[in-house]
Protein backbone atom coordinates (compact mmCIF):
# COMPACT_ATOMS: atom_id res chain seq x y z
CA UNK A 1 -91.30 -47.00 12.97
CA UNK A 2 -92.74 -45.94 9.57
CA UNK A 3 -91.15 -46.68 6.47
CA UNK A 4 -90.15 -44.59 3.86
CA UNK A 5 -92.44 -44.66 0.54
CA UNK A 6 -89.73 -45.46 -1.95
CA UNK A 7 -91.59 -43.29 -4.32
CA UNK A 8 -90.83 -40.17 -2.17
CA UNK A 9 -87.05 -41.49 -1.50
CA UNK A 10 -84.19 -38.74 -1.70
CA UNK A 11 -80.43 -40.68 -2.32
CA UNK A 12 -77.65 -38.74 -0.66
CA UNK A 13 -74.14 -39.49 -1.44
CA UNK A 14 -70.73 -37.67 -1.40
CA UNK A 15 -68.37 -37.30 -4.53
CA UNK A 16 -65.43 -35.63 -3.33
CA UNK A 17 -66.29 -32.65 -1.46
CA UNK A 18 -70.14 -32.15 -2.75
CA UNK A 19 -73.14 -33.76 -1.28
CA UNK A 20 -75.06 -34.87 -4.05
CA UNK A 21 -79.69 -35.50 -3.53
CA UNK A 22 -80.76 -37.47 -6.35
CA UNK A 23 -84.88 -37.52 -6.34
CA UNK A 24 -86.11 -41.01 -7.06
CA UNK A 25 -89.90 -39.97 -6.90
CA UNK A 26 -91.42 -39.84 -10.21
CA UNK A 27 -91.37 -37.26 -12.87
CA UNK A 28 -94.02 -35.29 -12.88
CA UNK A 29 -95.52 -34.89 -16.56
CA UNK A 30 -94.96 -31.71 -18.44
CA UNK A 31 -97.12 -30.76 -21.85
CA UNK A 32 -94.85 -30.69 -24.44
CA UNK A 33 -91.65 -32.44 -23.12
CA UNK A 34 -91.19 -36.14 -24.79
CA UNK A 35 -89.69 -37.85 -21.22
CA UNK A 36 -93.06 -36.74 -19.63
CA UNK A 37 -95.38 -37.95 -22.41
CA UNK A 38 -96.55 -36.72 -25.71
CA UNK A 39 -99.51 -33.47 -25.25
CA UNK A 40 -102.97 -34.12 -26.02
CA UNK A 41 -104.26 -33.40 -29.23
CA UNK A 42 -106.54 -30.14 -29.44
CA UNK A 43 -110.02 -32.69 -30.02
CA UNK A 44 -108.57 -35.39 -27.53
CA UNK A 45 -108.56 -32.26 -24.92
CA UNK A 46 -112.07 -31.31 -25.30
CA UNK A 47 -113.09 -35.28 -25.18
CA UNK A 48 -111.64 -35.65 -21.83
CA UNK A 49 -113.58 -33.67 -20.27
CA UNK A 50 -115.70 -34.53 -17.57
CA UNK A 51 -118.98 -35.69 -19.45
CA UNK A 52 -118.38 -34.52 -23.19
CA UNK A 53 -118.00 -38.16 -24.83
CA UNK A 54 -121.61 -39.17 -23.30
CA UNK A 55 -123.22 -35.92 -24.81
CA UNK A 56 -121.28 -36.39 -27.89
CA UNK A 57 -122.35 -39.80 -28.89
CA UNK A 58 -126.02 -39.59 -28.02
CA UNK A 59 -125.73 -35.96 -30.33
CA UNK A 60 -124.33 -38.04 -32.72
CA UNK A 61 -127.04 -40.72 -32.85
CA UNK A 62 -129.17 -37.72 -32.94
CA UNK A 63 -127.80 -35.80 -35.40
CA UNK A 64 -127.48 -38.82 -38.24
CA UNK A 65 -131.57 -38.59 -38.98
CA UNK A 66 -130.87 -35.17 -40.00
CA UNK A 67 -129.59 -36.02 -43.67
CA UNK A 68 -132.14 -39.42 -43.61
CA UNK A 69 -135.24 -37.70 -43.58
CA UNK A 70 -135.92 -35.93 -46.28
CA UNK A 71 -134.30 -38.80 -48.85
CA UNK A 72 -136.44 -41.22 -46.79
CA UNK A 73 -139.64 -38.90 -47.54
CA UNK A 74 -139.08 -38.51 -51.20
CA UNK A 75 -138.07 -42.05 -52.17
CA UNK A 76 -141.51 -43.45 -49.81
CA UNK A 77 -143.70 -41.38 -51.35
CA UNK A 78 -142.90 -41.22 -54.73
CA UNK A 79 -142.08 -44.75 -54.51
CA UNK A 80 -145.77 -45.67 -53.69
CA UNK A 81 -147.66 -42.49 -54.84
CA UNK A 82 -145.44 -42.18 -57.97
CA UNK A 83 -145.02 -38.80 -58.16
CA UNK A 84 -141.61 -36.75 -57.19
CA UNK A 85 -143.68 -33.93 -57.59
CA UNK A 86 -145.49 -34.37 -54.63
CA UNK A 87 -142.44 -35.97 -52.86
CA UNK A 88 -141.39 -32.59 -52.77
CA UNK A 89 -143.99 -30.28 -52.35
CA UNK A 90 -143.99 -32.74 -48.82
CA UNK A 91 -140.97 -31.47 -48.17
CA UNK A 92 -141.13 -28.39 -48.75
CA UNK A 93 -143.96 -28.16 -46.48
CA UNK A 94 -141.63 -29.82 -43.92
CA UNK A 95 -138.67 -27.01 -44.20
CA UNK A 96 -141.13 -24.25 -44.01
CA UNK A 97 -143.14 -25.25 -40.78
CA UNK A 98 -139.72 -25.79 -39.31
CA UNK A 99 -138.58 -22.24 -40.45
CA UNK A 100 -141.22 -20.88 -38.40
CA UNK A 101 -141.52 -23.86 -35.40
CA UNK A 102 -138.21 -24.47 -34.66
CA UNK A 103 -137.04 -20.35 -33.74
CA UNK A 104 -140.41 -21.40 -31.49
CA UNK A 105 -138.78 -24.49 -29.91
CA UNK A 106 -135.01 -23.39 -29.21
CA UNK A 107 -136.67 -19.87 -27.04
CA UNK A 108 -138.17 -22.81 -25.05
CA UNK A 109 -134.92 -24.77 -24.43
CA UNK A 110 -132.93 -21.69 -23.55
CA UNK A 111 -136.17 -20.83 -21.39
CA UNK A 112 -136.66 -24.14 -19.32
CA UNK A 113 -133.85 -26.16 -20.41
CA UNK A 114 -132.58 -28.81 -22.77
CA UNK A 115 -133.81 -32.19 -21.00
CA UNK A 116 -137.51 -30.76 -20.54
CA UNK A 117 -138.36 -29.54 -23.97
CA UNK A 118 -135.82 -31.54 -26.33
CA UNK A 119 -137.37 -34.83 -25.18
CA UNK A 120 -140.94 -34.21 -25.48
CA UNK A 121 -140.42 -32.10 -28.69
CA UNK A 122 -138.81 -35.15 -29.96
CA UNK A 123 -141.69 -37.42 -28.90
CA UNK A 124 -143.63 -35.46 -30.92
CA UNK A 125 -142.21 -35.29 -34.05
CA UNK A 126 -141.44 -38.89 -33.73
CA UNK A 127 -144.95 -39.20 -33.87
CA UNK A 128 -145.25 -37.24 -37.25
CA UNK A 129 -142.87 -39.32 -38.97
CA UNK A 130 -144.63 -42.51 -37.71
CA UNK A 131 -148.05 -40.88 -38.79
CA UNK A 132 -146.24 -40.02 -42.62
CA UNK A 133 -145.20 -43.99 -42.69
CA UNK A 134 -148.85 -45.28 -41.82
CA UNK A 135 -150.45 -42.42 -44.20
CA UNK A 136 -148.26 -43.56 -46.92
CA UNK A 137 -148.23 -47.29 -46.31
CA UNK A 138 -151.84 -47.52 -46.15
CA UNK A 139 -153.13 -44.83 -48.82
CA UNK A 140 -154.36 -42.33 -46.63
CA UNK A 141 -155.32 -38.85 -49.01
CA UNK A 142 -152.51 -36.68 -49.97
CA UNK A 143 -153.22 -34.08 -47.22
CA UNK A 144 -152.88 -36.05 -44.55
CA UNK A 145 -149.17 -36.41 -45.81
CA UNK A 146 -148.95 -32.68 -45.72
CA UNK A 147 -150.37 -32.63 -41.84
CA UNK A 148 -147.88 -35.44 -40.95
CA UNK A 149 -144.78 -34.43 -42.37
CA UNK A 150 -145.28 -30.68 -41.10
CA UNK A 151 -145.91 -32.26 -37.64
CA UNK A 152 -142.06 -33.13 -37.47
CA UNK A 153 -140.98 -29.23 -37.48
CA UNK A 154 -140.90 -29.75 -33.98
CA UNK A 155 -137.53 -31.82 -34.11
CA UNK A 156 -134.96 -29.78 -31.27
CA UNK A 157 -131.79 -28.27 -33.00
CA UNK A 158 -129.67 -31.31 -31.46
CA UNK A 159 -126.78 -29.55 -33.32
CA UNK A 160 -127.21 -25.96 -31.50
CA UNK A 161 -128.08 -27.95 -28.21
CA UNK A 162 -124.81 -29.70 -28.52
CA UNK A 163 -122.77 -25.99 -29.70
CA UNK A 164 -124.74 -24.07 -26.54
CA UNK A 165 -123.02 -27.12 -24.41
CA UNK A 166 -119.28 -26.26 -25.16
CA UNK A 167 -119.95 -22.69 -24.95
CA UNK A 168 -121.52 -23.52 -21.40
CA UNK A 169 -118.10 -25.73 -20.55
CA UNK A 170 -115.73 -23.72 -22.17
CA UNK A 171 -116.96 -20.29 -21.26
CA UNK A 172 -113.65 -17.67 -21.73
CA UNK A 173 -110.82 -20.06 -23.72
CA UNK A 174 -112.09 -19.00 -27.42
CA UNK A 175 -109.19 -21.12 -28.40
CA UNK A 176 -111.13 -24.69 -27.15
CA UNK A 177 -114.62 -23.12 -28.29
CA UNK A 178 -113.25 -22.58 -32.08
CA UNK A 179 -112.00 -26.35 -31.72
CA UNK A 180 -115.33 -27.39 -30.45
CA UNK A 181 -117.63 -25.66 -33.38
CA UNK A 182 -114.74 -26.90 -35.94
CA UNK A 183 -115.57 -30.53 -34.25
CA UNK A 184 -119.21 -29.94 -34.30
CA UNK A 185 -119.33 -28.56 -38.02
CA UNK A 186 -117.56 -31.89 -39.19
CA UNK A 187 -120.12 -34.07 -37.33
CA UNK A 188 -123.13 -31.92 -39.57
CA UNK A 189 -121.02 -32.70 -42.34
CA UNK A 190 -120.23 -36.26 -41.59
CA UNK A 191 -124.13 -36.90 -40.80
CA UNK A 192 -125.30 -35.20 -43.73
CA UNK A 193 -122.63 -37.41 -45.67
CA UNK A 194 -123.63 -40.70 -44.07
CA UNK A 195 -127.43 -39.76 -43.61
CA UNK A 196 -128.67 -39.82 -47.38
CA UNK A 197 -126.51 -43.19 -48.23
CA UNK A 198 -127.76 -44.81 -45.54
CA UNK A 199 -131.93 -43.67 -46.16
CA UNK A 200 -131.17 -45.44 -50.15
CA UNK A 201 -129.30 -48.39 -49.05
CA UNK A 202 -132.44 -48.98 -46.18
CA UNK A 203 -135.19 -47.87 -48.88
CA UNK A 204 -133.90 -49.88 -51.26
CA UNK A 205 -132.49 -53.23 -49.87
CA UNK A 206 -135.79 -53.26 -47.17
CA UNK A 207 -139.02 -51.81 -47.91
CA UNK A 208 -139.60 -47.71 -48.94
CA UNK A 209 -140.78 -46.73 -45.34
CA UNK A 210 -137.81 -48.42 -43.85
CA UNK A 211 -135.71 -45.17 -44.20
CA UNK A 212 -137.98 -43.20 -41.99
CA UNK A 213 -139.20 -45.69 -39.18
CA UNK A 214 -135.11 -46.09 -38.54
CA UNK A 215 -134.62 -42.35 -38.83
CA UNK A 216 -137.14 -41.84 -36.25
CA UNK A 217 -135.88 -44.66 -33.83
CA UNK A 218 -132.32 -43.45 -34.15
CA UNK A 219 -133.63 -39.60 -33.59
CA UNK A 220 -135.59 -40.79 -30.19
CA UNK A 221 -132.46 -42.76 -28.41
CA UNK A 222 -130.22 -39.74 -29.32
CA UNK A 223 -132.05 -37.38 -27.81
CA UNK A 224 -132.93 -40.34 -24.90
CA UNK A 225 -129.06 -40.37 -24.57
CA UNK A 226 -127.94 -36.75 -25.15
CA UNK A 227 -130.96 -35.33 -22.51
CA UNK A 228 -129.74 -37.56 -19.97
CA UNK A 229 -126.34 -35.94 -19.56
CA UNK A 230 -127.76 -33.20 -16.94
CA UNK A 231 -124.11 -32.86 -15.85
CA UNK A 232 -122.99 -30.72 -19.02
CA UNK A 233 -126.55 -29.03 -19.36
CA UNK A 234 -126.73 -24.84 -19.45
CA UNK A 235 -128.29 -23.54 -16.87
CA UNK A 236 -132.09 -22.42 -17.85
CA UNK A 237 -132.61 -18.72 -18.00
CA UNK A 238 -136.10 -18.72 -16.48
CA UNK A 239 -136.08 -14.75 -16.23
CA UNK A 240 -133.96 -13.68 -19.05
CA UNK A 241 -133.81 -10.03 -20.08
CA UNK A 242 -131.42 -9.87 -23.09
CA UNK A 243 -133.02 -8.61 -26.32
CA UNK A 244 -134.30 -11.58 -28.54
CA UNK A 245 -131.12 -12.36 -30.88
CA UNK A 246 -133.01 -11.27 -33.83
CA UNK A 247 -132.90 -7.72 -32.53
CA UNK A 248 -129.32 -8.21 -30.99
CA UNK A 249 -126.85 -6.39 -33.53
CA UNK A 250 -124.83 -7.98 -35.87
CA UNK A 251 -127.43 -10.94 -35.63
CA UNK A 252 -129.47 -9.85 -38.92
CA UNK A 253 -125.88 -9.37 -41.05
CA UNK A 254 -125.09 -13.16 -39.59
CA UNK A 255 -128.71 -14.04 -40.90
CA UNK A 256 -128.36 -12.44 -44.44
CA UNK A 257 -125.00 -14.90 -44.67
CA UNK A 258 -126.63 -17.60 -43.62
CA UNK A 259 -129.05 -17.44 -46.45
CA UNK A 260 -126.69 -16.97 -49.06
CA UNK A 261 -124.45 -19.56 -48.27
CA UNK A 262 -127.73 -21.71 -47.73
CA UNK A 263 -128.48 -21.25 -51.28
CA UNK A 264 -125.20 -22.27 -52.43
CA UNK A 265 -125.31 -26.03 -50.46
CA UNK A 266 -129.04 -25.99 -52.27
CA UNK A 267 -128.17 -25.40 -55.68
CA UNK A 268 -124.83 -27.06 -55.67
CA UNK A 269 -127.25 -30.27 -54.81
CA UNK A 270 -129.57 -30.07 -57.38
CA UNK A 271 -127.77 -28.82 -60.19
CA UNK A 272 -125.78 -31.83 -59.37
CA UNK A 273 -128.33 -34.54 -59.44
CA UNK A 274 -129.35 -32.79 -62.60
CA UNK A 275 -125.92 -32.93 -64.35
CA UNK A 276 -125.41 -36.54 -63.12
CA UNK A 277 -128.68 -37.67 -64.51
CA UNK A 278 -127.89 -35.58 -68.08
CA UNK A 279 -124.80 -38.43 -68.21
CA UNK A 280 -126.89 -41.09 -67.30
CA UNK A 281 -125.49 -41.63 -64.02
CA UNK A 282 -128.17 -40.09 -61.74
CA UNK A 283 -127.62 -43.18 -59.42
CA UNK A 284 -124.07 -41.97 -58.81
CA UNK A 285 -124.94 -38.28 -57.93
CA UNK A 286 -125.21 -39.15 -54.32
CA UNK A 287 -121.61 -40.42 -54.24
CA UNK A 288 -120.44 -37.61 -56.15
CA UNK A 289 -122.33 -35.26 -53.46
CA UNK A 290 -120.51 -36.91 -50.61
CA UNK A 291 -117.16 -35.74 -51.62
CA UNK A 292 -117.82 -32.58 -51.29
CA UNK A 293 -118.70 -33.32 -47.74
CA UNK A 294 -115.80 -35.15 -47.29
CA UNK A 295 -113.74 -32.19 -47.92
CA UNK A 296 -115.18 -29.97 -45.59
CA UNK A 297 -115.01 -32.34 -43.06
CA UNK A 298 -111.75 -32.90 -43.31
CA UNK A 299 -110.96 -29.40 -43.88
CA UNK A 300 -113.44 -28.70 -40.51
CA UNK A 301 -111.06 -31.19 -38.28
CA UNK A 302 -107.91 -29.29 -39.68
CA UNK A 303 -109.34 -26.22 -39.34
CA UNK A 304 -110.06 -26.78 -35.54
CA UNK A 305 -106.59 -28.30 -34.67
CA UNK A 306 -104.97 -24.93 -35.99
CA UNK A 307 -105.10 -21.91 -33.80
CA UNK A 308 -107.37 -18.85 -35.89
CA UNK A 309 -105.61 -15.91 -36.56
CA UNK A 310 -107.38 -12.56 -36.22
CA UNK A 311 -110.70 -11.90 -34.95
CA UNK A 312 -113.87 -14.50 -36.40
CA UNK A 313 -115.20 -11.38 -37.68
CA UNK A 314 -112.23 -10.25 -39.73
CA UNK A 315 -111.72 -14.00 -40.62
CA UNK A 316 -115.51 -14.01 -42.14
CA UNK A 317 -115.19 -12.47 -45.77
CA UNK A 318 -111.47 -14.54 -46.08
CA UNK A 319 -113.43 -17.66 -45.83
CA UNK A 320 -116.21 -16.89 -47.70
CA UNK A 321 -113.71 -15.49 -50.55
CA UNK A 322 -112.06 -19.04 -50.42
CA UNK A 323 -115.87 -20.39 -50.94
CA UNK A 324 -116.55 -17.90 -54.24
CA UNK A 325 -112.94 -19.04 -55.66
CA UNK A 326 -113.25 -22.63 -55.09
CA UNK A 327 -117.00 -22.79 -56.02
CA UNK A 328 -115.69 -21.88 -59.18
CA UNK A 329 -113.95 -25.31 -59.52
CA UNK A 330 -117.05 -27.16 -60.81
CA UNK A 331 -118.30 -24.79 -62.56
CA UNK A 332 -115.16 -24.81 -64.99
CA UNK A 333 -114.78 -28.93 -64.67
CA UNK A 334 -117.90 -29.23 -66.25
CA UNK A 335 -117.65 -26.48 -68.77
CA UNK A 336 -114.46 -27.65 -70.32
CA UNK A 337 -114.61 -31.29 -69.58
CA UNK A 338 -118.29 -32.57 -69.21
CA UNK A 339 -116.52 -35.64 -67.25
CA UNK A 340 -118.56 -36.68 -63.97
CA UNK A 341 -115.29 -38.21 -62.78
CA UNK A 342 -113.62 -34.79 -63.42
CA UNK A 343 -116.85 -33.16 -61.62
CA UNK A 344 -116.32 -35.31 -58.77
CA UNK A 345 -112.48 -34.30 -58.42
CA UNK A 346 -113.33 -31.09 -58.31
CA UNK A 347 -116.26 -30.99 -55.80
CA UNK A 348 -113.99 -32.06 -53.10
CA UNK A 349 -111.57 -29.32 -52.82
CA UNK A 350 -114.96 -27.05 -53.69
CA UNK A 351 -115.94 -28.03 -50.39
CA UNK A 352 -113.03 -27.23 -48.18
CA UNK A 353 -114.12 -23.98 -48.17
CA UNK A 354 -117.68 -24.58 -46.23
CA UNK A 355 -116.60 -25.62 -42.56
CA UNK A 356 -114.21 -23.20 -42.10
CA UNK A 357 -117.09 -20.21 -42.80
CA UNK A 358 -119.37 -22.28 -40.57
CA UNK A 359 -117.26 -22.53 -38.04
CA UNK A 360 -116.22 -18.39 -38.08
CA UNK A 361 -119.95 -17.36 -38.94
CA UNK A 362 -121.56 -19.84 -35.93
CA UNK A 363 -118.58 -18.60 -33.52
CA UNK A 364 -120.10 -14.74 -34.46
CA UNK A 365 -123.47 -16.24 -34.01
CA UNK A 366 -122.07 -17.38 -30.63
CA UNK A 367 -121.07 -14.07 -29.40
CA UNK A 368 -123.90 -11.83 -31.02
CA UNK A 369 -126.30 -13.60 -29.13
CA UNK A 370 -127.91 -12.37 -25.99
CA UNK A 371 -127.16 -14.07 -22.85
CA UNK A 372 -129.11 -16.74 -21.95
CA UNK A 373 -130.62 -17.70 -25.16
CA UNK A 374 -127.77 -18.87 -27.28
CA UNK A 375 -130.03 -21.88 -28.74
CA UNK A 376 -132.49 -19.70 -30.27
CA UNK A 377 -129.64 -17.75 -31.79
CA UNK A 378 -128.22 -20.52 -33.36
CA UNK A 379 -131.25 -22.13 -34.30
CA UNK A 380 -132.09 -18.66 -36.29
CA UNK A 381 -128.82 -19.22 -37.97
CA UNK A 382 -129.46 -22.83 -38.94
CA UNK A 383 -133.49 -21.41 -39.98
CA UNK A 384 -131.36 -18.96 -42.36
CA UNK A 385 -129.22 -21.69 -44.05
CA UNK A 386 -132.82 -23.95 -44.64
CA UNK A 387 -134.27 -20.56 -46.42
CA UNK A 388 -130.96 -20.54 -48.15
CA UNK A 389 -131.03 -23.85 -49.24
CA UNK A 390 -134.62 -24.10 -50.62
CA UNK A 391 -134.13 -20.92 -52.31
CA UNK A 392 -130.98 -22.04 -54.01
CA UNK A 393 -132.51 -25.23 -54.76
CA UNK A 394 -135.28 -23.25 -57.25
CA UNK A 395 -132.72 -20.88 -58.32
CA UNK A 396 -130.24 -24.21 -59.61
CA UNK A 397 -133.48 -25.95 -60.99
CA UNK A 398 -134.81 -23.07 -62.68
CA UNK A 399 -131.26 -22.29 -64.34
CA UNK A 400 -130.69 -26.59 -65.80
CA UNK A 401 -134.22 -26.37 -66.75
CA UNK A 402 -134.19 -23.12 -69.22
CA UNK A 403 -130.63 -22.38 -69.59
CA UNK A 404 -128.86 -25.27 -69.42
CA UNK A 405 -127.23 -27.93 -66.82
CA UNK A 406 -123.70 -26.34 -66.88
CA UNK A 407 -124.69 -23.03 -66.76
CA UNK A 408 -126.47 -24.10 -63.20
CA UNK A 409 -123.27 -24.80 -61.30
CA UNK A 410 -122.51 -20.77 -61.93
CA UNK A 411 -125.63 -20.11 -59.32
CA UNK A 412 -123.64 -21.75 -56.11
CA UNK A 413 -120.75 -19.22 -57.50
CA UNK A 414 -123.18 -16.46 -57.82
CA UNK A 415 -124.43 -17.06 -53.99
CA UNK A 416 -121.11 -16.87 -52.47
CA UNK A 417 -120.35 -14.06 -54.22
CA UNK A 418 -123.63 -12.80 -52.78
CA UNK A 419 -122.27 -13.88 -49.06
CA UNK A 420 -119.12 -12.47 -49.67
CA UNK A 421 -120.42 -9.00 -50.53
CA UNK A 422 -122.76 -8.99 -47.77
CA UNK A 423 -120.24 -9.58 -45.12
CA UNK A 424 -117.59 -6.49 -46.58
CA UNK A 425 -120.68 -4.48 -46.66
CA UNK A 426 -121.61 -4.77 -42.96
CA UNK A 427 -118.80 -6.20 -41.28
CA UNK A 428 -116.29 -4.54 -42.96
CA UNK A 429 -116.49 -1.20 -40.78
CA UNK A 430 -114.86 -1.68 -38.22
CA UNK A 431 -117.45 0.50 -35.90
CA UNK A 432 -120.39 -0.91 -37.22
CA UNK A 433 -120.52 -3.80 -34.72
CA UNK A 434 -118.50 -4.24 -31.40
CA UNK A 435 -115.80 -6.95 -31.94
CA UNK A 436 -116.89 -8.29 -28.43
CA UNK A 437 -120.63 -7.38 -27.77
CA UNK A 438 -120.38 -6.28 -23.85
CA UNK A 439 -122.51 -9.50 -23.12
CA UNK A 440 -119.93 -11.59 -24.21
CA UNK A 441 -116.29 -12.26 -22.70
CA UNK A 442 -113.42 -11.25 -25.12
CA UNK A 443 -111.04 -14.08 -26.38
CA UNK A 444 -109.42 -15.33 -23.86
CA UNK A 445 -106.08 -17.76 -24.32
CA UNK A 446 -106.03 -18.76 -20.77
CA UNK A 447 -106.66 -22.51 -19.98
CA UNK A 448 -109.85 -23.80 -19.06
């Protein structure tokens, strides 16, 4: 005779005329209610799923080169050639073949998929960094620097791989996908925090090419370990017919943001550097930097655990008014103080304004994008914000060189002010552009 599973037991018993069934099974959990457990924190949701933490940490390892190279480039070669100016007119070089390659390489990931381009695209410009270390380790002519260094525009948007992954997994809850880009803006912050220490401290304590051989071994196992997650890949849109997301509308608008806040990240940078070094504290400008990556990453992870009110599009010019006002922070700290402590204080609320309007202008980036080649959108996006910065990074210089350091920190001000006008002036009709383009679903609240 079977026994009864004492999980599944019912106890019946009598107290004065009423039968009484008390379940022993167990209580089911229910989100929310303290008996049943404690509910799962908005990032802790998206974690759990099926795949995410894998894809996550080899994005990660990915992602971290990102803020090495370019540090790594200018202290090797001006290190060993002894000129900055060349240092930069390398890199330079770099951000504009990857203006036009990269656009290039993202229509081929949406086209045949992540794992077969990413990897080889990788391999190659692995190569060029290795080619820039031997060139500058063994004296090779200054071109060949150029040749090398412009070789490595082939590097895959690991970031916009990693963004085109949640929208693939969390396709309808726009509640989870605004948690996901707020989680995936704090890691570009966090990188480009980490990334540029960590290039100086392996420059300096090791040898000058030390920066870039680990950049380039830490860029090849991320992209080893993100590629091999086929499980939480998009699909490959062989025969896709959407428009190409330059032409898509609203995309261009997105684009003229991009640049403008672009140019405030560049100048903010160098007009930095430049009032640290007028103190006599240059060596202290890349801590100083870092807290104003520390606030937006922080303000990113808050930013994602809170549900967004309004549409992304209406929520675009409120952010980037928060940007113009606090932008304005440094500007007066070192007008009226001339402290680099007081500098520092204020760059950290300055930059709790720039993952929020990354978050809101990538999530319109998300949904103005044709279907089926959301990696090229996004890598257009992140090609805007590189224009951005290199412009704003000759504005700032130009402005410490003939006006004077202070007055530079009024050009970051200047550019989201420039942002800010540009997204009342297109977005601010409320005709102009579809809230949902029809190739898009609409927000959705429902569970995924």
């Amino acid at each position: 005779m079977p026994q009864p599973n004492p999980r599944d037991t019912v106890l019946l018993t009598v107290t004065s005329d009423t039968l009484v069934a008390a379940d022993l099974g167990p209580r089911a959990r229910r989100s929310g209610d303290p008996a049943g457990g404690r509910e799962k924190g908005p990032y802790r949701r998206l974690l759990t799923l099926p795949g995410t933490r894998a894809f996550t940490a080899g994005n990660l390892v990915a992602r971290l080169p990102m803020g090495m190279f370019s540090v790594s480039a200018v202290v090797m070669i001006a290190g060993t050639r002894g000129s900055y100016a060349l240092a930069g007119a390398v890199t330079a070089t770099g951000l504009a073949a990857t203006a036009v390659v990269a656009p290039w390489t993202a229509r081929l990931v949406d086209r045949y998929g992540q794992a077969r381009v990413a990897l080889p695209a990788t391999v190659f410009a692995v190569l060029g960094s290795l080619a820039l270390l031997l060139c500058v380790r063994h004296g090779a002519p200054d071109w060949t620097l150029f040749a090398s260094y412009a070789a490595t525009a082939t590097t895959p948007n690991t970031g916009g791989m990693s963004r085109a992954r949640w929208a693939h997994l969390l396709k309808g809850d726009a509640e989870a996908l605004h948690t996901a880009n707020s989680f995936e803006q704090a890691a570009d912050e966090l990188c480009f925090m980490l990334g540029p220490v960590l290039a100086a401290f392996l420059c300096g304590a090791f040898f000058p090419e030390a920066g870039t051989l680990v950049g380039a071994v830490l860029l090849l196992a991320g992209v080893v370990l993100f590629t091999a997650q086929r499980s939480t890949e998009p699909p490959a849109g062989r025969r896709t017919t959407g428009r190409a997301p330059f032409r898509a509308p609203g995309i261009r608008p997105l684009l003229a943001v991009c640049l403008a806040t672009g140019a405030v990240f560049g100048s903010m940078e160098v007009v930095t550097i430049a009032f640290a070094d007028d103190r006599g504290h240059r060596s202290a400008a890349g801590a100083v930097l870092a807290l104003q990556a520390a606030g937006s990453c922080a303000a990113g992870l808050l930013y994602g655990a809170v549900r967004p009110a309004g549409s992304a599009r209406a929520r675009l010019p409120w952010c980037l008014a928060a940007m113009t006002a606090l932008m304005a922070l440094p500007l007066l700290a070192a007008g009226l103080t001339g402290s680099l402590l007081v500098l520092a204080g204020a760059l950290l609320p300055a930059g709790m304004a720039t993952a929020p309007t990354m978050v809101t202008a990538m999530t319109l980036v998300q949904r103005y994008t044709p279907e089926g080649r959301l990696n090229e959108g996004m890598t257009l996006a992140v090609t805007g914000l590189l224009g951005g910065i290199a412009c704003g990074s000759a504005a700032g210089g130009w402005v410490v060189e003939h006006v004077s350091v202070t007055a530079g920190y009024g050009v970051p001000v200047a550019a989201a002010a420039t942002a800010l006008a540009v997204s009342v002036a297109l977005f601010g009709r409320s005709n102009r552009f579809p809230s949902e383009p029809p190739n898009r679903p609409a927000d959705s609240r429902a569970p995924h």
